[in-house]
Protein backbone atom coordinates (compact mmCIF):
# COMPACT_ATOMS: atom_id res chain seq x y z
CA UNK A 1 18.39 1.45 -6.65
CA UNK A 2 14.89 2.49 -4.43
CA UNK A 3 12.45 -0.29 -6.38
CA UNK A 4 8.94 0.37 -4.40
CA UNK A 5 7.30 -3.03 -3.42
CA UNK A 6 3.89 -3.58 -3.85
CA UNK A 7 2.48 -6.45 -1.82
CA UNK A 8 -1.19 -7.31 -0.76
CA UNK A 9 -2.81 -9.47 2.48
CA UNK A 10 -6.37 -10.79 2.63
CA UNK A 11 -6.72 -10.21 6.21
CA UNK A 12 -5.97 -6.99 9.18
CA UNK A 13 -2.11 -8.17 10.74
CA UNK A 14 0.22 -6.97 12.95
CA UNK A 15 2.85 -8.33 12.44
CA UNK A 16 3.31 -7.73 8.81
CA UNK A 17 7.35 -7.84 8.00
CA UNK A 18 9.55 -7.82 5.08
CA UNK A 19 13.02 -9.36 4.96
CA UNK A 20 15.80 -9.64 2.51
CA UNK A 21 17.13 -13.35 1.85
CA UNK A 22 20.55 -14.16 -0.77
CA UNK A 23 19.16 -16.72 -3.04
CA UNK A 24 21.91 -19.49 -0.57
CA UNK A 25 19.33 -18.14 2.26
CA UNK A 26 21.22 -15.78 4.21
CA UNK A 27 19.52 -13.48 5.72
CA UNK A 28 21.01 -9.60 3.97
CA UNK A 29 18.27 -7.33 6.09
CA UNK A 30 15.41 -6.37 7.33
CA UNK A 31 13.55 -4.14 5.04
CA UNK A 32 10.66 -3.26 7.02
CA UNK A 33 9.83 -4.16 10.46
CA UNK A 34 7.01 -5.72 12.04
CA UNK A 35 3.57 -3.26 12.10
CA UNK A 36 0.02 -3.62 11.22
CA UNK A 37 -1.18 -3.91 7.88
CA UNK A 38 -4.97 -3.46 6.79
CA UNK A 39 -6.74 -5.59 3.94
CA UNK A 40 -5.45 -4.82 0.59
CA UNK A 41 -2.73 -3.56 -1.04
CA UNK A 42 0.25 -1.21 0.05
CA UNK A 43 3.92 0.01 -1.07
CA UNK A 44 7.31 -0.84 1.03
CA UNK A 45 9.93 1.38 -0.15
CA UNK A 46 13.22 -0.07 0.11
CA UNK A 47 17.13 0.85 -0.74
CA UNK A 48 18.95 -2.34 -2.48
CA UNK A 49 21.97 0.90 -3.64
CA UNK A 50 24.16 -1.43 -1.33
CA UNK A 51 23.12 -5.29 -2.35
CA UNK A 52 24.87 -6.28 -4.77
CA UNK A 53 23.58 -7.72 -8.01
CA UNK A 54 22.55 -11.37 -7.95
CA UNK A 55 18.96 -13.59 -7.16
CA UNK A 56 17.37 -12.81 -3.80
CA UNK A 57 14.28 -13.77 -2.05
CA UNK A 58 11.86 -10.86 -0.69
CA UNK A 59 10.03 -12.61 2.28
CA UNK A 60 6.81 -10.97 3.45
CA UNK A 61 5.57 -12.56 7.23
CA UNK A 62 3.11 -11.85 8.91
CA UNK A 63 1.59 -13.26 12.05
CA UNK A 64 0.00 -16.64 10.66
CA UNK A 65 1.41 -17.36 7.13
CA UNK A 66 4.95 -15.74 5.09
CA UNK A 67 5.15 -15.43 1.13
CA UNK A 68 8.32 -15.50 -0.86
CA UNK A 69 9.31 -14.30 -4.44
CA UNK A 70 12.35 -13.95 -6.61
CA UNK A 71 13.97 -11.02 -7.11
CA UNK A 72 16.81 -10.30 -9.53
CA UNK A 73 19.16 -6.87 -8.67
CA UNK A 74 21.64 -6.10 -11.62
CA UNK A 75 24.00 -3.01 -11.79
């Protein structure tokens, strides 16, 4: 599974991140690491092939705020 992740930011960061959380908040992995982001939208392509299935949070940081959502991976 290679889902494509489509996030947006209101402001220039960076220190933009994206982490991988089990839904008991252990931290799986690091999907992307810290870079800069411009204003707007953009993609972070990830492989979840090895996660197994179960709820997980997909935590976006950056440098002054983070933003978490659900995510459900079935097999």
């Amino acid at each position: 599974m290679n889902p494509t992740l489509r996030a947006s930011i209101s402001y220039t960061d960076d220190k933009v991140s994206c982490e991988l959380w089990s839904a008991k908040g252990d931290f799986i992995r690091l999907l992307q690491a810290a870079q800069i982001r411009e204003v707007g939208s953009f993609d972070i392509n990830v492989d979840l092939s090895d996660v197994a299935a179960g709820l997980y949070l997909i935590v976006l940081k950056g440098s002054g705020s983070a933003v978490t959502e659900r995510i459900v991976i079935s097999k």
